[in-house]
N, C-alpha and C. Protein backbone atom coordinates (compact mmCIF):
# COMPACT_ATOMS: atom_id res chain seq x y z
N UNK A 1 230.11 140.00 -94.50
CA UNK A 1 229.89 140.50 -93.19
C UNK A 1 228.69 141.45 -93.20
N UNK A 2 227.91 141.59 -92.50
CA UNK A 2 226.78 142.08 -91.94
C UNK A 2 227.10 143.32 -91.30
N UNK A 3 226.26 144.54 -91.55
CA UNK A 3 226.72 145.86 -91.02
C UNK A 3 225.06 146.08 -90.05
N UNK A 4 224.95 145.30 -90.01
CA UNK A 4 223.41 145.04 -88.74
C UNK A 4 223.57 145.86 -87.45
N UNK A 5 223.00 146.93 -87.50
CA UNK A 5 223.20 147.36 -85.58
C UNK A 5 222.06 146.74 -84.68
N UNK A 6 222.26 146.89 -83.44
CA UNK A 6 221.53 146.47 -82.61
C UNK A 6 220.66 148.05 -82.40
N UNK A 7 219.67 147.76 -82.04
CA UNK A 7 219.68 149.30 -81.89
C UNK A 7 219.01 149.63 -80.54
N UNK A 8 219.61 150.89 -79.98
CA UNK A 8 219.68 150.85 -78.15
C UNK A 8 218.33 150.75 -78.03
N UNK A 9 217.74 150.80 -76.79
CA UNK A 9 216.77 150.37 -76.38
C UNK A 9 216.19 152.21 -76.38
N UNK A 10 214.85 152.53 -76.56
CA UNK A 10 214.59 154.34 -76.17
C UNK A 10 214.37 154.47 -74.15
N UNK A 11 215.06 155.55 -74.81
CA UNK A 11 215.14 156.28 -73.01
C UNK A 11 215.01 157.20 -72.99
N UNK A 12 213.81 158.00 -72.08
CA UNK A 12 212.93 159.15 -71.75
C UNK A 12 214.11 160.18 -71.63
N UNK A 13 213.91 161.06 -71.23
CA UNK A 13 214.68 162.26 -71.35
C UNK A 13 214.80 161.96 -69.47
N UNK A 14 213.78 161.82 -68.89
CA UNK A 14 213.89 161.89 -67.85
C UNK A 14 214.86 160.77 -67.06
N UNK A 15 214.49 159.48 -67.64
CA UNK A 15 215.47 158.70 -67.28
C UNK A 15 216.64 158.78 -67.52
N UNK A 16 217.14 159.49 -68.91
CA UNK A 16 218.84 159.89 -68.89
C UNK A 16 218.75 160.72 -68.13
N UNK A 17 218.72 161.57 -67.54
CA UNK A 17 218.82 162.73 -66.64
C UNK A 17 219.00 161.76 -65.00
N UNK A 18 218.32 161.20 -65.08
CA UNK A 18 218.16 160.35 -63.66
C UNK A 18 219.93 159.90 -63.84
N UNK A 19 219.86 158.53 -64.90
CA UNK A 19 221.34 158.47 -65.66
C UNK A 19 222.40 158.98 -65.25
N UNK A 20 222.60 160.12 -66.11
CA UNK A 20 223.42 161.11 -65.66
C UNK A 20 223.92 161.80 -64.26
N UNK A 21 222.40 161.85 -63.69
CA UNK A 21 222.55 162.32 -62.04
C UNK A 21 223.56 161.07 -61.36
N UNK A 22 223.16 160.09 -61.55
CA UNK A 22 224.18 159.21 -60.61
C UNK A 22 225.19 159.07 -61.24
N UNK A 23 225.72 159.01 -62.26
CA UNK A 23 226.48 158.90 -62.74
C UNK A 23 227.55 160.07 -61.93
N UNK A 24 226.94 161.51 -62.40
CA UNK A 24 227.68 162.17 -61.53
C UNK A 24 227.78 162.13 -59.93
N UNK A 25 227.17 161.79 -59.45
CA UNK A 25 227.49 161.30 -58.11
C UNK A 25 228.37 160.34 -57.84
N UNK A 26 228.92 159.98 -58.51
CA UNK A 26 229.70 158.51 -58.21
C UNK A 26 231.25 158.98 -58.72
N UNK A 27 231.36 160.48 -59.69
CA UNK A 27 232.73 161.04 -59.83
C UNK A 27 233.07 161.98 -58.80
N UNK A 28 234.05 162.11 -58.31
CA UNK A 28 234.51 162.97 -57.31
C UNK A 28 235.03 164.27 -57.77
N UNK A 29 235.52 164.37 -59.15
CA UNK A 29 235.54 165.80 -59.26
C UNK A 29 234.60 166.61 -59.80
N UNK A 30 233.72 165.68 -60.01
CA UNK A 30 232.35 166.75 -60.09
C UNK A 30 231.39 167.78 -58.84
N UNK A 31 231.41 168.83 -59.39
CA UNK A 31 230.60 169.04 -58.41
C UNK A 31 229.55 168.32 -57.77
N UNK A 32 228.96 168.18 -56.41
CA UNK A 32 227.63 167.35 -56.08
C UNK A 32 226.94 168.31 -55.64
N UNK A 33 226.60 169.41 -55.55
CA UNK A 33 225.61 170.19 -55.68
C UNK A 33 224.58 169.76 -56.40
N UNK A 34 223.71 170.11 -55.90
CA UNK A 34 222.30 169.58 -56.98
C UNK A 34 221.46 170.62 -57.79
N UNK A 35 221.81 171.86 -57.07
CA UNK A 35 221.30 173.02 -57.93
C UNK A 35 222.51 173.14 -59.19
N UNK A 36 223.51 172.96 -58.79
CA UNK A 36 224.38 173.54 -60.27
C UNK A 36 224.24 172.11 -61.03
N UNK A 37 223.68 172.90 -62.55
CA UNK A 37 223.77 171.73 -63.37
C UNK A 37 225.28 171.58 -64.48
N UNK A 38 225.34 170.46 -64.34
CA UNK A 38 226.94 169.94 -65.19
C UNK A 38 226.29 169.55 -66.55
N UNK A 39 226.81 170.00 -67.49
CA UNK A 39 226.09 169.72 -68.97
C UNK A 39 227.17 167.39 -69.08
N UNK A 40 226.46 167.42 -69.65
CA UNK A 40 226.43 166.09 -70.21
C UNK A 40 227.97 165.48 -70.77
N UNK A 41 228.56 166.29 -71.72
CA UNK A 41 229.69 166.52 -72.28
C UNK A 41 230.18 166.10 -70.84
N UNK A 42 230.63 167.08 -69.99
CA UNK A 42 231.41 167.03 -68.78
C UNK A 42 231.08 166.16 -68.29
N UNK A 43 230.12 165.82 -67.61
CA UNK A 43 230.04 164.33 -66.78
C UNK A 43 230.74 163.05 -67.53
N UNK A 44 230.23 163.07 -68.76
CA UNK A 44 231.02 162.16 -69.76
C UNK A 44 232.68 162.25 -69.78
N UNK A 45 233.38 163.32 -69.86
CA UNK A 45 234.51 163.75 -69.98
C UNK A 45 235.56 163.34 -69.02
N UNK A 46 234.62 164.11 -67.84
CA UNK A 46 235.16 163.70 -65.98
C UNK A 46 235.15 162.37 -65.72
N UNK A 47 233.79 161.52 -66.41
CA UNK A 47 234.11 159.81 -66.43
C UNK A 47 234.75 159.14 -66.61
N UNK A 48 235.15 159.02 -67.82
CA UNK A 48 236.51 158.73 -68.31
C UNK A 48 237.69 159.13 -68.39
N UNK A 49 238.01 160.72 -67.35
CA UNK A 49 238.99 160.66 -66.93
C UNK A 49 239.40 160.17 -65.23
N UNK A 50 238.13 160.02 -64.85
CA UNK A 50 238.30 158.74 -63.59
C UNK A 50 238.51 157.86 -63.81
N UNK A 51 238.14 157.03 -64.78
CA UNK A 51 238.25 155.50 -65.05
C UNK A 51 239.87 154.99 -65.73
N UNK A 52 240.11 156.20 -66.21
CA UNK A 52 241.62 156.58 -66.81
C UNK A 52 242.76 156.24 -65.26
N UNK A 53 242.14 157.73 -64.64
CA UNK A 53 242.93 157.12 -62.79
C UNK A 53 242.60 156.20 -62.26
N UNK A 54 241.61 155.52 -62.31
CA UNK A 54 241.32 154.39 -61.51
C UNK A 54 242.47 153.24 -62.30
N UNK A 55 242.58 152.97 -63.66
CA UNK A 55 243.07 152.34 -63.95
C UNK A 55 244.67 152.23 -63.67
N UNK A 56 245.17 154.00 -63.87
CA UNK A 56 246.77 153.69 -63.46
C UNK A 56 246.56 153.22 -61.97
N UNK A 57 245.67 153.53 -61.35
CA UNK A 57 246.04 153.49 -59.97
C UNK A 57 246.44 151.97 -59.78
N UNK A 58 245.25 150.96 -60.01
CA UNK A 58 245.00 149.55 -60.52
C UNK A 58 246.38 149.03 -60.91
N UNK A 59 247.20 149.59 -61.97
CA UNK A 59 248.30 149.40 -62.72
C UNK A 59 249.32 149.80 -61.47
N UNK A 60 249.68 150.54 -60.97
CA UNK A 60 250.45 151.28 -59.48
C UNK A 60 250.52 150.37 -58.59
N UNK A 61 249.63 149.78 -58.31
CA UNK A 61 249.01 149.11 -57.25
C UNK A 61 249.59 147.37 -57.56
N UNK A 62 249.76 147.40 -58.66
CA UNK A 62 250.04 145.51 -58.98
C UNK A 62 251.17 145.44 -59.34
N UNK A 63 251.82 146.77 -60.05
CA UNK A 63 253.39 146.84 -60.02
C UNK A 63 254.04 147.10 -58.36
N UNK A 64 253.58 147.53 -57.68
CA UNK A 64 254.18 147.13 -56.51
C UNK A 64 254.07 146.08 -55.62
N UNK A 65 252.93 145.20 -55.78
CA UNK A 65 252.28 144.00 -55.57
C UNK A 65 253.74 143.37 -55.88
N UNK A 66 253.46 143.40 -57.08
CA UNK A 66 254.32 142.33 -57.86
C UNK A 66 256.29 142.59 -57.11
N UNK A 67 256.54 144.03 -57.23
CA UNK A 67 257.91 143.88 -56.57
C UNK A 67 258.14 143.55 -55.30
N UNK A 68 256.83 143.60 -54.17
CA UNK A 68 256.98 143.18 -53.06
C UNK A 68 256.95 141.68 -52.99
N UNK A 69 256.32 141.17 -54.03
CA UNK A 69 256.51 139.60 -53.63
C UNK A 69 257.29 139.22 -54.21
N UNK A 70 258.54 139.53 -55.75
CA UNK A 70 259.30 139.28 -56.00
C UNK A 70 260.83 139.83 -55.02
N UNK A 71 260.47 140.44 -54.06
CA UNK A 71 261.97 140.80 -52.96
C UNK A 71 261.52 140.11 -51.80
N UNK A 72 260.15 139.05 -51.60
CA UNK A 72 259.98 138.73 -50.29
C UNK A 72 260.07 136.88 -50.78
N UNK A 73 260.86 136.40 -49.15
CA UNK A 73 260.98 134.72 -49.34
C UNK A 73 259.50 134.32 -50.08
N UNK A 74 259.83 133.07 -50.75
CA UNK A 74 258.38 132.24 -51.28
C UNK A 74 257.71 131.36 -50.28
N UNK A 75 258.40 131.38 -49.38
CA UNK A 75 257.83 130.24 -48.62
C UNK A 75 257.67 131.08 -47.06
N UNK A 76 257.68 132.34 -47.22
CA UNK A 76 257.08 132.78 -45.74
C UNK A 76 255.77 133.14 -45.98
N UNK A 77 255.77 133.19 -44.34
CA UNK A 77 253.98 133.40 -43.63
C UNK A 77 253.64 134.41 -44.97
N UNK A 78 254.12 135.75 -45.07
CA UNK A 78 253.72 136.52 -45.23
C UNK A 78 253.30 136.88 -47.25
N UNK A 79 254.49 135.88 -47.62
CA UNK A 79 254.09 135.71 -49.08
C UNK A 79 252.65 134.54 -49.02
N UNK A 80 252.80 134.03 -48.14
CA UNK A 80 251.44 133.01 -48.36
C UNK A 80 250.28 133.72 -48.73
N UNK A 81 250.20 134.64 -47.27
CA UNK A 81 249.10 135.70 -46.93
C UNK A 81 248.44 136.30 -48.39
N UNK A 82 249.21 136.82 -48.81
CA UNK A 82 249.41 138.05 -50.14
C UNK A 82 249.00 136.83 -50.97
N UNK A 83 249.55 135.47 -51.43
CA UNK A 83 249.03 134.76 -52.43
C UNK A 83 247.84 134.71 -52.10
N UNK A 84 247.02 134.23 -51.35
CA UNK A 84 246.27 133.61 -50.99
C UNK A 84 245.01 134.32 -51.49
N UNK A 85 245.41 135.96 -50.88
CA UNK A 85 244.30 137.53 -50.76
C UNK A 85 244.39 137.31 -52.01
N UNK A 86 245.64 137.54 -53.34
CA UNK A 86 245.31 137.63 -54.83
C UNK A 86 244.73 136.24 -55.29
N UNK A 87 244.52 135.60 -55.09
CA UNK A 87 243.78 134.45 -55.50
C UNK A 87 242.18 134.49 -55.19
């Protein structure tokens, strides 16, 4: 086996910073102020603990999926509907 890396592509200081800026814009418990700066660590940190909630939510969301169409008839309007949207 081969211990070969790929190796990342270089990126300006300025472009991670750009990076980073949206990045934090796109988490909600970050501050969005633009004068206060969030060190790097944290944006990283706060990321993946969104993507953490996004996921139970995801998980929340299909376990009840799933018990509403396992307590509802198979052959009504309304289970159709619901198949149809998850498909």
């Amino acid at each position: 086996m081969s211990s070969r890396r790929t190796r990342a592509p270089n990126i300006t200081e300025n472009e991670l910073n750009d990076l980073l800026s949206r990045l934090q814009a796109l988490i909600p418990e970050l501050d969005h102020n633009n004068e206060t700066r969030v060190s790097i660590s944290r944006v990283l940190k706060e990321t993946c603990d969104h993507i953490r909630s996004l996921q139970k939510e995801v998980k929340d969301l299909s376990d009840r999926l799933s018990d509403l169409l396992e307590n509802m008839d198979p052959r009504s309007a309304q289970a159709g509907i619901i198949r149809s949207l998850i498909m």
